[in-house]
PDB file of N, CA and C in Angstrom:
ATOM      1  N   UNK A   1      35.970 -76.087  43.827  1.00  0.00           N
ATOM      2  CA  UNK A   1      35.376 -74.781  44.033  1.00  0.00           C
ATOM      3  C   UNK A   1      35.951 -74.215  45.334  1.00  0.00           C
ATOM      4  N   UNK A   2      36.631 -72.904  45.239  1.00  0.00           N
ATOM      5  CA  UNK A   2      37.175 -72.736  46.315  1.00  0.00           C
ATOM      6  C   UNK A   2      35.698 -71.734  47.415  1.00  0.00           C
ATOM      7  N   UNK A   3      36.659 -71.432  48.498  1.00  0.00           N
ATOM      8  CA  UNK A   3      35.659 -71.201  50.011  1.00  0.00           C
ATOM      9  C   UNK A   3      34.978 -70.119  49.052  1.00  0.00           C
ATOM     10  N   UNK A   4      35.794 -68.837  48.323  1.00  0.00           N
ATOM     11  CA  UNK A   4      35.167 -67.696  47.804  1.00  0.00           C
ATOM     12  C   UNK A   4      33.562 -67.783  46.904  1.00  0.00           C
ATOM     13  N   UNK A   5      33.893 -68.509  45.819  1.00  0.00           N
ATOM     14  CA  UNK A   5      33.106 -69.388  45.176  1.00  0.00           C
ATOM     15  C   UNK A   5      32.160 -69.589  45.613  1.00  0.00           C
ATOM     16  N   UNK A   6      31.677 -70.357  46.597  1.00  0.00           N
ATOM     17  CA  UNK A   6      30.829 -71.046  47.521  1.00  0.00           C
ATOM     18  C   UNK A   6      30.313 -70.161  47.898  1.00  0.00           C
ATOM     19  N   UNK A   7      30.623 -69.163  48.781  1.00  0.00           N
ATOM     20  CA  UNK A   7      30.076 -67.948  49.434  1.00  0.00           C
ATOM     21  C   UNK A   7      29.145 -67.084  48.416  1.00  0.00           C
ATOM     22  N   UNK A   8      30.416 -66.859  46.835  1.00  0.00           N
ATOM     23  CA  UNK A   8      29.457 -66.101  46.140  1.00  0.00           C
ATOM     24  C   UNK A   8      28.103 -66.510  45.859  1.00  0.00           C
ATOM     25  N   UNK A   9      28.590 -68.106  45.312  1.00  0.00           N
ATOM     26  CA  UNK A   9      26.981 -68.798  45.158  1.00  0.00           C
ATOM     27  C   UNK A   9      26.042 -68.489  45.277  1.00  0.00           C
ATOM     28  N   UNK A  10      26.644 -69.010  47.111  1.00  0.00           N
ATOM     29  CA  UNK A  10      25.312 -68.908  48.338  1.00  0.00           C
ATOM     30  C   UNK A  10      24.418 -67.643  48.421  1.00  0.00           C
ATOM     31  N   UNK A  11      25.525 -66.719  48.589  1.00  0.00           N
ATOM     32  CA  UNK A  11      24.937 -65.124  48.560  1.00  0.00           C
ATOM     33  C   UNK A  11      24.192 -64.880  47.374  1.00  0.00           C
ATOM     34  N   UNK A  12      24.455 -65.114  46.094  1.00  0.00           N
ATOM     35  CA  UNK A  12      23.790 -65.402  44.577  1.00  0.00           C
ATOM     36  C   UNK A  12      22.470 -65.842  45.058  1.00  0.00           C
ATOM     37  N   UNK A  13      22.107 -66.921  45.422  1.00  0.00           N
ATOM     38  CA  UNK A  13      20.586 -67.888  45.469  1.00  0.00           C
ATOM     39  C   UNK A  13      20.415 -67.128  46.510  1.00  0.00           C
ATOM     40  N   UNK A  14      21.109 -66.692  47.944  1.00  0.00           N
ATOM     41  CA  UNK A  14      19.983 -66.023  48.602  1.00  0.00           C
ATOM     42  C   UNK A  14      18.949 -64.717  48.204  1.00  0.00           C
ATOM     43  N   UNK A  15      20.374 -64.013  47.637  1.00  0.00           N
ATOM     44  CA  UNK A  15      19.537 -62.574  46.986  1.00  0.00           C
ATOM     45  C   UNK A  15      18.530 -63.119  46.246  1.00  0.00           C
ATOM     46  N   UNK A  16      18.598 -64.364  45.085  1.00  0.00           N
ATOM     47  CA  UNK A  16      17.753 -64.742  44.203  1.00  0.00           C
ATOM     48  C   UNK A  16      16.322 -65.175  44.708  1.00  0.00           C
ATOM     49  N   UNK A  17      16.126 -65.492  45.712  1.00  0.00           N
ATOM     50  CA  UNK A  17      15.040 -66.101  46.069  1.00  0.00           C
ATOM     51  C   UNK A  17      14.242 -65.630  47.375  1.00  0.00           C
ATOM     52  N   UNK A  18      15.359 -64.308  48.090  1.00  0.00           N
ATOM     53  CA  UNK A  18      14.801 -63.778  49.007  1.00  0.00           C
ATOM     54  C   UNK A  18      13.974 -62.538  48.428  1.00  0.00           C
ATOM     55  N   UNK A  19      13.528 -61.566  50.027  1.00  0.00           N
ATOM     56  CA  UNK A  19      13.080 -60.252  49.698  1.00  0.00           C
ATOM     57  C   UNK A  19      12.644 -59.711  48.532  1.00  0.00           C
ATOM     58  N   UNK A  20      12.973 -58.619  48.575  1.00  0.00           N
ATOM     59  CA  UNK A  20      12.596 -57.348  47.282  1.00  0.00           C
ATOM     60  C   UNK A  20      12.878 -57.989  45.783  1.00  0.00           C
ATOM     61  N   UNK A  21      14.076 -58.776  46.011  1.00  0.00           N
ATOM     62  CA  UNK A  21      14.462 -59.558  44.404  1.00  0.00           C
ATOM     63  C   UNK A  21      13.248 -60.677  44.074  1.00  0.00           C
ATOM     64  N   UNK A  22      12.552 -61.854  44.934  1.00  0.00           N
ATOM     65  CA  UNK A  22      11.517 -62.622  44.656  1.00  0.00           C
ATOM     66  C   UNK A  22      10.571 -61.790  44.881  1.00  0.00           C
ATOM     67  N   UNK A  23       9.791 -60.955  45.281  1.00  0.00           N
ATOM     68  CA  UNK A  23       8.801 -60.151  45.056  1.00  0.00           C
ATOM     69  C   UNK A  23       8.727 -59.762  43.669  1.00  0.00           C
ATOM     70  N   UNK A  24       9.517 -58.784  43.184  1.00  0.00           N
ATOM     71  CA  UNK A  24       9.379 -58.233  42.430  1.00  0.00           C
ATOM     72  C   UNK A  24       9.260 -59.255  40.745  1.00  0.00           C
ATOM     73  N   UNK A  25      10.155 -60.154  41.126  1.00  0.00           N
ATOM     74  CA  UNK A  25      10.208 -61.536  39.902  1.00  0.00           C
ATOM     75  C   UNK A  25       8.711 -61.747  39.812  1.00  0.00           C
ATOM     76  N   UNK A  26       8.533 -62.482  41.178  1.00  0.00           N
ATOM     77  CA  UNK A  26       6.969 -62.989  40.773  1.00  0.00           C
ATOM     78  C   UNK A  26       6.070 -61.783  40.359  1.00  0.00           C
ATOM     79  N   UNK A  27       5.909 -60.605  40.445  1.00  0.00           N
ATOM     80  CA  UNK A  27       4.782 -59.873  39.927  1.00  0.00           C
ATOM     81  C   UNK A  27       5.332 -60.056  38.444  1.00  0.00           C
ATOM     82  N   UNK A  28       6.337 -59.504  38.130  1.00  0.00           N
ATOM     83  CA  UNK A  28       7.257 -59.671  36.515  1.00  0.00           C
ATOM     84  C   UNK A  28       6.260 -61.021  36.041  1.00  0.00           C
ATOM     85  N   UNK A  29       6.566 -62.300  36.536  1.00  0.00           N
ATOM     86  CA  UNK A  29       5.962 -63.233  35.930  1.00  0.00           C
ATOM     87  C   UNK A  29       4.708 -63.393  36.079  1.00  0.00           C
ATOM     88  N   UNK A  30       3.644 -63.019  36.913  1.00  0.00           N
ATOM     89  CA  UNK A  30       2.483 -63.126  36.891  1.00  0.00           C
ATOM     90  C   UNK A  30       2.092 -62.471  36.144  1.00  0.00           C
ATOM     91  N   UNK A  31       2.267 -60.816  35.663  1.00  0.00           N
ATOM     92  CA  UNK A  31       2.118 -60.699  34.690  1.00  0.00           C
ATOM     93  C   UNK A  31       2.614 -60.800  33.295  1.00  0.00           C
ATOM     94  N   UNK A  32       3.562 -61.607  33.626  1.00  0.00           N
ATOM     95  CA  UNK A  32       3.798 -62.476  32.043  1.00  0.00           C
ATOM     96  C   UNK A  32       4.599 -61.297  31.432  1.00  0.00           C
ATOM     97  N   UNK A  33       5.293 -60.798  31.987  1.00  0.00           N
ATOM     98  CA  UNK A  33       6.061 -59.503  31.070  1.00  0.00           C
ATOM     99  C   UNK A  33       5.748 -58.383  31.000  1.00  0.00           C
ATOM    100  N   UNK A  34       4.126 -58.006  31.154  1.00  0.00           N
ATOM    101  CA  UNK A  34       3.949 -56.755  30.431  1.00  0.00           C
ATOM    102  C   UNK A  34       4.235 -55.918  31.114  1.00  0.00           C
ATOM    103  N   UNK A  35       4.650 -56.353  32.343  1.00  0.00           N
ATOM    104  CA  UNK A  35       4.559 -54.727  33.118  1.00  0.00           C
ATOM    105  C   UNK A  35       6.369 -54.731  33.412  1.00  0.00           C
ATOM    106  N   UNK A  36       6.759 -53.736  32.757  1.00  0.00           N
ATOM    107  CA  UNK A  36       8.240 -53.534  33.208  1.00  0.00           C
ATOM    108  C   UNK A  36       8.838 -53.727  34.384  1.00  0.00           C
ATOM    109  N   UNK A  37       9.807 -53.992  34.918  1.00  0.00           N
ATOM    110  CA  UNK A  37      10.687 -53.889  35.773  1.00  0.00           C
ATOM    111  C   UNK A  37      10.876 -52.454  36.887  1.00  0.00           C
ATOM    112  N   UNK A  38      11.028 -51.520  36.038  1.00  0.00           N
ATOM    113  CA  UNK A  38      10.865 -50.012  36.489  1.00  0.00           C
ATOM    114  C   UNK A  38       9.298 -50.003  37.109  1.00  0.00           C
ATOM    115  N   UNK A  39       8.515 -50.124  36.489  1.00  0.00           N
ATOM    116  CA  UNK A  39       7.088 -49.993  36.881  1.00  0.00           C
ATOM    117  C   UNK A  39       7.044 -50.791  38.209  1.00  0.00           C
ATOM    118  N   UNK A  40       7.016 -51.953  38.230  1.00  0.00           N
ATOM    119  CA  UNK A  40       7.175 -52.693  39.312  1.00  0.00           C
ATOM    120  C   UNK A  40       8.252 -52.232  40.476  1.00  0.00           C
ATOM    121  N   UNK A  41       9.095 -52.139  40.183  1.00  0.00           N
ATOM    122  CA  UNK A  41       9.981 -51.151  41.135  1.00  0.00           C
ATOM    123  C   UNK A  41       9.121 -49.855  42.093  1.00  0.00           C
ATOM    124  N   UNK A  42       9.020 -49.463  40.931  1.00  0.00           N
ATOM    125  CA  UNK A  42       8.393 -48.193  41.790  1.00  0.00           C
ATOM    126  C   UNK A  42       7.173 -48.824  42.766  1.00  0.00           C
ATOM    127  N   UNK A  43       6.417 -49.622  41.892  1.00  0.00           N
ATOM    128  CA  UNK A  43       4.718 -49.508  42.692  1.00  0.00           C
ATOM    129  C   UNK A  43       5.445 -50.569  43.885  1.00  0.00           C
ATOM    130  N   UNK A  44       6.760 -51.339  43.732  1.00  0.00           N
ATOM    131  CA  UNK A  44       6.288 -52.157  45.106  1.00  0.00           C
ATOM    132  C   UNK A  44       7.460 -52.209  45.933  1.00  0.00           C
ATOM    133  N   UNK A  45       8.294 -51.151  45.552  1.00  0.00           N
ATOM    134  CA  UNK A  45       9.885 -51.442  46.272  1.00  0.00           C
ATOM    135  C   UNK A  45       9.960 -49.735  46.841  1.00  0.00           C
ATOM    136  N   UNK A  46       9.326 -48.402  46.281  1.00  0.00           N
ATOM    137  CA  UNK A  46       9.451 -47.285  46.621  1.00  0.00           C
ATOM    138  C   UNK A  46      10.785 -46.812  46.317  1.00  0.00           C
ATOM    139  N   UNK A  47      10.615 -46.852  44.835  1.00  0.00           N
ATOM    140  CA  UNK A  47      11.858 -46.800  44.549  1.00  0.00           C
ATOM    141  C   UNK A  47      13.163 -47.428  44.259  1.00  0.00           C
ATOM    142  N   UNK A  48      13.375 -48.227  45.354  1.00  0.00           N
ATOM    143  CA  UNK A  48      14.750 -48.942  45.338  1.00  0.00           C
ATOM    144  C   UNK A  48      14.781 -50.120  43.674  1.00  0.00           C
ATOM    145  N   UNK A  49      16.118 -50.510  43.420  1.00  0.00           N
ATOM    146  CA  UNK A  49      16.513 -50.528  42.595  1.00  0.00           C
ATOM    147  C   UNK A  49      16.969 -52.096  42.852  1.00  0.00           C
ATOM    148  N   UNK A  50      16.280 -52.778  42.001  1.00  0.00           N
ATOM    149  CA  UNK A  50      16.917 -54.450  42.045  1.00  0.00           C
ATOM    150  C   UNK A  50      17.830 -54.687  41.056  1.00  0.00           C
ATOM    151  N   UNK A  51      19.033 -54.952  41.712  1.00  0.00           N
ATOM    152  CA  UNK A  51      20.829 -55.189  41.551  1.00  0.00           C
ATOM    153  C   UNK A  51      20.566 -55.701  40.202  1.00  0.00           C
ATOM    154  N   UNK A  52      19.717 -57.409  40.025  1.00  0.00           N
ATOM    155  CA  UNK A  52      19.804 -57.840  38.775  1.00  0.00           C
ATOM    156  C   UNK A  52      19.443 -57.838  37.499  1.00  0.00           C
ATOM    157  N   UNK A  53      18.599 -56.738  37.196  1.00  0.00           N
ATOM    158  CA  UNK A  53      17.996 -56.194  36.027  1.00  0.00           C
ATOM    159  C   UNK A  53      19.445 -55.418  35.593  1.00  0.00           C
ATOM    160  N   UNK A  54      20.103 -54.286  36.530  1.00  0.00           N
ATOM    161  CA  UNK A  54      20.849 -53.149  36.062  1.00  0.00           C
ATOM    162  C   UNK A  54      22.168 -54.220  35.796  1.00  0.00           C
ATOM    163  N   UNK A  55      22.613 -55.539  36.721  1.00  0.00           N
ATOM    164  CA  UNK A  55      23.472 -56.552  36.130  1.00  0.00           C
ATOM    165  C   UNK A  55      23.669 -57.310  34.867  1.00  0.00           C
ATOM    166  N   UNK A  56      22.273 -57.682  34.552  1.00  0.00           N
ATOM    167  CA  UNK A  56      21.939 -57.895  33.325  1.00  0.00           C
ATOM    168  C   UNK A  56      22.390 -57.251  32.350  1.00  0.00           C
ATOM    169  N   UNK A  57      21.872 -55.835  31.897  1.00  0.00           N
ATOM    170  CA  UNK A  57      22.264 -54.911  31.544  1.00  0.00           C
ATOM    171  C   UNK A  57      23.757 -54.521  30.829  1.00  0.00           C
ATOM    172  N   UNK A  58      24.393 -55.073  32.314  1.00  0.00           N
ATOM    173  CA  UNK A  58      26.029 -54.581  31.922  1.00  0.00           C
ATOM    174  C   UNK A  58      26.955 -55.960  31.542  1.00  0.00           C
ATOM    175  N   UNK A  59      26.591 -57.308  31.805  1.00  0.00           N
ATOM    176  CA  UNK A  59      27.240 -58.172  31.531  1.00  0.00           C
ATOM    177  C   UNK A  59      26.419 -58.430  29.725  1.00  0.00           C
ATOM    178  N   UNK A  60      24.986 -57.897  29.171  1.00  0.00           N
ATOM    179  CA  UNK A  60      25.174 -58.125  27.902  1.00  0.00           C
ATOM    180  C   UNK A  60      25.863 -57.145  27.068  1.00  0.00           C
ATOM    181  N   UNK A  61      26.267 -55.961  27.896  1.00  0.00           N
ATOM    182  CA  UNK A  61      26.662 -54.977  27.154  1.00  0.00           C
ATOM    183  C   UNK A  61      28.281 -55.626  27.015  1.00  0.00           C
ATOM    184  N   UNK A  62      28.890 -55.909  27.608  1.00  0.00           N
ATOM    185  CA  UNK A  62      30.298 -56.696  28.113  1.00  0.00           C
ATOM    186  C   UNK A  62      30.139 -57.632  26.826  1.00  0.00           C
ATOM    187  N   UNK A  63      29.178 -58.610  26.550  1.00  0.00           N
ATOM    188  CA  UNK A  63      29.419 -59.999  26.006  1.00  0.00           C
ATOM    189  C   UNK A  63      28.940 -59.390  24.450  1.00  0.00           C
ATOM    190  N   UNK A  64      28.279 -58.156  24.574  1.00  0.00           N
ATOM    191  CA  UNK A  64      28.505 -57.859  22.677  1.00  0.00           C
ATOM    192  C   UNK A  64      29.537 -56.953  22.335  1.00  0.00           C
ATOM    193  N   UNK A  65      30.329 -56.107  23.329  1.00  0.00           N
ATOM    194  CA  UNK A  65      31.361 -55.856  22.659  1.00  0.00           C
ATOM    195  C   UNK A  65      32.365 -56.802  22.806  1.00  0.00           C
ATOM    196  N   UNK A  66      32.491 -57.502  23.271  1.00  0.00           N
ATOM    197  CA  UNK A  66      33.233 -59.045  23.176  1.00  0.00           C
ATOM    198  C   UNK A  66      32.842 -59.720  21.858  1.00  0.00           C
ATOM    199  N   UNK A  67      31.907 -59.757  21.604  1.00  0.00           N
ATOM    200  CA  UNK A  67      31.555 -60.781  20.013  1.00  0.00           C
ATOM    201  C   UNK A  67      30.870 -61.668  20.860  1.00  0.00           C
ATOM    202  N   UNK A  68      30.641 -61.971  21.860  1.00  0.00           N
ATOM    203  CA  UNK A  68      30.977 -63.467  23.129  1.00  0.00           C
ATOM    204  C   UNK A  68      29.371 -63.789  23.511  1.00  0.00           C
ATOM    205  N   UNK A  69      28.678 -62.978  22.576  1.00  0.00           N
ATOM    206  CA  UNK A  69      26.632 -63.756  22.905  1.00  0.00           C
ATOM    207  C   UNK A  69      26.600 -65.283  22.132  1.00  0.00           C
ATOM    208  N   UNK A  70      27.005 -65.642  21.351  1.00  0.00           N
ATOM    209  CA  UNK A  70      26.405 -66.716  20.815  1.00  0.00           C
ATOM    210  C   UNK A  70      27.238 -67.865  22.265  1.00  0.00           C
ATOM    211  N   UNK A  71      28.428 -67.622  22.737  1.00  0.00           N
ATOM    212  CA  UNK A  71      29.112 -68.427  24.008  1.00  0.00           C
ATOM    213  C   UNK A  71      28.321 -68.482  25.077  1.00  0.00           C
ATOM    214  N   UNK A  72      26.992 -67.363  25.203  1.00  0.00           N
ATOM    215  CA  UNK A  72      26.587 -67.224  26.181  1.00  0.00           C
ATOM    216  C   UNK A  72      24.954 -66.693  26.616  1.00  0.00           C
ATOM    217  N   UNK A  73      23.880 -68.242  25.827  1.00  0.00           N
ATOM    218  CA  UNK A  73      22.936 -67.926  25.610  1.00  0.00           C
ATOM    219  C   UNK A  73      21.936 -67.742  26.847  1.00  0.00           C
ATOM    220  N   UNK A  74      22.679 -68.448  28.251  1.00  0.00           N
ATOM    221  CA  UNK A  74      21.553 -67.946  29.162  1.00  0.00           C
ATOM    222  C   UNK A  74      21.791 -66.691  29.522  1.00  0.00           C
ATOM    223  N   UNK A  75      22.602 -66.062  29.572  1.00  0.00           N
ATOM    224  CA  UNK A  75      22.898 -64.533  29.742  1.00  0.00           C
ATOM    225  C   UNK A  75      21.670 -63.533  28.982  1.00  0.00           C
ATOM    226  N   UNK A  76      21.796 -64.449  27.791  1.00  0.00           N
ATOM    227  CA  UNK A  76      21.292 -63.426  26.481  1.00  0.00           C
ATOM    228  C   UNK A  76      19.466 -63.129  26.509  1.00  0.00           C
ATOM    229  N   UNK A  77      19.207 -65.011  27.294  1.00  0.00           N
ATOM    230  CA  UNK A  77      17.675 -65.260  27.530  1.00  0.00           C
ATOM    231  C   UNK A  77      17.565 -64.257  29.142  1.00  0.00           C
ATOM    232  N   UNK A  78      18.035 -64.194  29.711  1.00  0.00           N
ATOM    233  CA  UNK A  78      17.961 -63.609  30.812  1.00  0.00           C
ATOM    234  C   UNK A  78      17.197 -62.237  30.777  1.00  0.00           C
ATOM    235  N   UNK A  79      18.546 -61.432  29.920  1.00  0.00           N
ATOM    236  CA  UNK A  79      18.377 -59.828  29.392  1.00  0.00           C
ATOM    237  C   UNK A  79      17.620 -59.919  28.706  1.00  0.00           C
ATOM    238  N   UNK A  80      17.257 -60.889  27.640  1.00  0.00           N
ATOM    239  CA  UNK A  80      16.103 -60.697  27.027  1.00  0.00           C
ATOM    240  C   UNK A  80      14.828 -60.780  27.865  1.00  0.00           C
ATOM    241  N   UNK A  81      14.628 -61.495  28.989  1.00  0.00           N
ATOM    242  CA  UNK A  81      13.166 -61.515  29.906  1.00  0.00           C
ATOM    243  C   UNK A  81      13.580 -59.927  30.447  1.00  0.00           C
ATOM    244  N   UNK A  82      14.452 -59.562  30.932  1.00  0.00           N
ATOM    245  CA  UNK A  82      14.390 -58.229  31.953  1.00  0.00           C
ATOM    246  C   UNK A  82      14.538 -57.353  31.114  1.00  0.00           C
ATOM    247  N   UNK A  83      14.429 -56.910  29.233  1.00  0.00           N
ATOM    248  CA  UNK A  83      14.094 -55.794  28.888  1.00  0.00           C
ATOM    249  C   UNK A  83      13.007 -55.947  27.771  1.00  0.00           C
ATOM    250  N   UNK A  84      12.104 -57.128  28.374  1.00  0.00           N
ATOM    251  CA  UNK A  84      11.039 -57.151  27.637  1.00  0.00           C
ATOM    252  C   UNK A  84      10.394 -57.656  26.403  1.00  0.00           C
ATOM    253  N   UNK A  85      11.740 -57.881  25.238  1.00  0.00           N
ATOM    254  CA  UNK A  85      11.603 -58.768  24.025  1.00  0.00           C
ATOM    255  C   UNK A  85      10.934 -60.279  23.806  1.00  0.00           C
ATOM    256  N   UNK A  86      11.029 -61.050  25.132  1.00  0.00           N
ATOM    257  CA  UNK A  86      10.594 -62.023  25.201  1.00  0.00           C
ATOM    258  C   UNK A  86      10.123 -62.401  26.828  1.00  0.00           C
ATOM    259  N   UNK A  87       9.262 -63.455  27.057  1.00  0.00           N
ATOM    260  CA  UNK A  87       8.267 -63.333  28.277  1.00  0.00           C
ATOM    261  C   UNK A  87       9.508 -63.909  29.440  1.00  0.00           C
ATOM    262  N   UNK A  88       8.605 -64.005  30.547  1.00  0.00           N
ATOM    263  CA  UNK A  88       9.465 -64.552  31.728  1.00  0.00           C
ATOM    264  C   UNK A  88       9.335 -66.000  31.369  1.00  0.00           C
ATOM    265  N   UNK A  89       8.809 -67.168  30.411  1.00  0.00           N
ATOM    266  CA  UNK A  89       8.466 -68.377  30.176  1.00  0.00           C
ATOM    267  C   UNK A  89       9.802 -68.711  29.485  1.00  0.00           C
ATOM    268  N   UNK A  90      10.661 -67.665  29.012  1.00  0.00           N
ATOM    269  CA  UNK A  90      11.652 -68.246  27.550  1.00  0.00           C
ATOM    270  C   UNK A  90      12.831 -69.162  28.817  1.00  0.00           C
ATOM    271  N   UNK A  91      13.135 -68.498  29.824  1.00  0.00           N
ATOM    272  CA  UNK A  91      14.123 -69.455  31.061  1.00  0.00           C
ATOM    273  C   UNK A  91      13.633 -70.618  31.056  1.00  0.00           C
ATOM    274  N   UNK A  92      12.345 -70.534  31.312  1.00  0.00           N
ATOM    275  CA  UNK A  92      11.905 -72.706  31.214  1.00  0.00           C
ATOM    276  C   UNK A  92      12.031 -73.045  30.077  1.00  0.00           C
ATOM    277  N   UNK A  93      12.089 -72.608  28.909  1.00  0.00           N
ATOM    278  CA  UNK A  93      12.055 -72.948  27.711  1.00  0.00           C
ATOM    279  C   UNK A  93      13.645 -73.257  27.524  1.00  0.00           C
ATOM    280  N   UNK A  94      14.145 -72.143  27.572  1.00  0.00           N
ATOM    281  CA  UNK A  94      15.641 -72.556  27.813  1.00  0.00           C
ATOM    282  C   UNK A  94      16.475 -73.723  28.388  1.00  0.00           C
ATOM    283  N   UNK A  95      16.090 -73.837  29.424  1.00  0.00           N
ATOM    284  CA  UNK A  95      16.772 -75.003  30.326  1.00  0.00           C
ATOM    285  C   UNK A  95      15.758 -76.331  29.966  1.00  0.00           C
ATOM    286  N   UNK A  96      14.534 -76.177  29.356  1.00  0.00           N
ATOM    287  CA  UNK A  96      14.223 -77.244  28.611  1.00  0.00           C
ATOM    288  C   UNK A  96      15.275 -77.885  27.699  1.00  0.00           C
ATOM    289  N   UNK A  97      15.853 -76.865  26.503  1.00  0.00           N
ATOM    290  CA  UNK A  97      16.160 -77.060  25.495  1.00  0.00           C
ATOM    291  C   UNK A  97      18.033 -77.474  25.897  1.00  0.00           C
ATOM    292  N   UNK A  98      18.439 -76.832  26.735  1.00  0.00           N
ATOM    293  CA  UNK A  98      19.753 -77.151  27.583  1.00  0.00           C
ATOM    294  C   UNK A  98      19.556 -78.655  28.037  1.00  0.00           C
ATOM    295  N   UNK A  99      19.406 -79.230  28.751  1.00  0.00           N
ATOM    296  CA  UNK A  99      18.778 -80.522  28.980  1.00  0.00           C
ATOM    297  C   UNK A  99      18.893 -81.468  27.497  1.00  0.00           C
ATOM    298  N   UNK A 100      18.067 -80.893  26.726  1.00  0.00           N
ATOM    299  CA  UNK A 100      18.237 -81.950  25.578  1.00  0.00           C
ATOM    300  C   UNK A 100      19.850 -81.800  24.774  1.00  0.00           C
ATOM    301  N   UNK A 101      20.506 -80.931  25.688  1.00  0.00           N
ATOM    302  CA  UNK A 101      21.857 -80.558  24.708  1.00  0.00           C
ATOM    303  C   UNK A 101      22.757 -82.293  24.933  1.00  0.00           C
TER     304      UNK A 101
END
């Protein structure tokens, strides 16, 4: 893994687990899904806009005009928690089922 790599990582898990991005997750999961992303945005960020919902977004849009979702099912469970089809629980469920691969 080169130095770049590493950095991205790092910077990856920090955004992931710091500030405005873990705030806003945990309300998402406390309420178990129902309350959108946007909604939550607004009532607890004033607006501002968390990077990985609108990322989501564009890397599944990328991997179905590719053909390339069935190559790439945590992507798919991801976008599926951040536009609502399925709860914030399907990631543990996931990496449950990864594990038994």
């Amino acid at each position: 893994m080169g130095n770049n790599t590493k950095l991205w990582v790092a910077d990856l898990i920090t955004t992931c687990l710091g500030g405005r991005n873990r705030k806003v997750a945990e309300a998402f999961a406390k309420h178990g899904g129902t309350r959108s992303f946007d909604e939550l945005e607004g009532e607890l960020l004033n607006g501002q806009k968390l990077q990985g919902v609108l990322t989501a977004a564009e890397v599944f849009s990328v991997l179905e005009a590719k053909t390339w979702e069935e190559s790439f099912p945590l992507f798919l469970t991801v976008h599926a928690i951040a536009t609502g089809p399925v709860p914030p629980s399907a990631i543990v469920e996931y990496s449950e089922r990864a594990r038994k691969l």
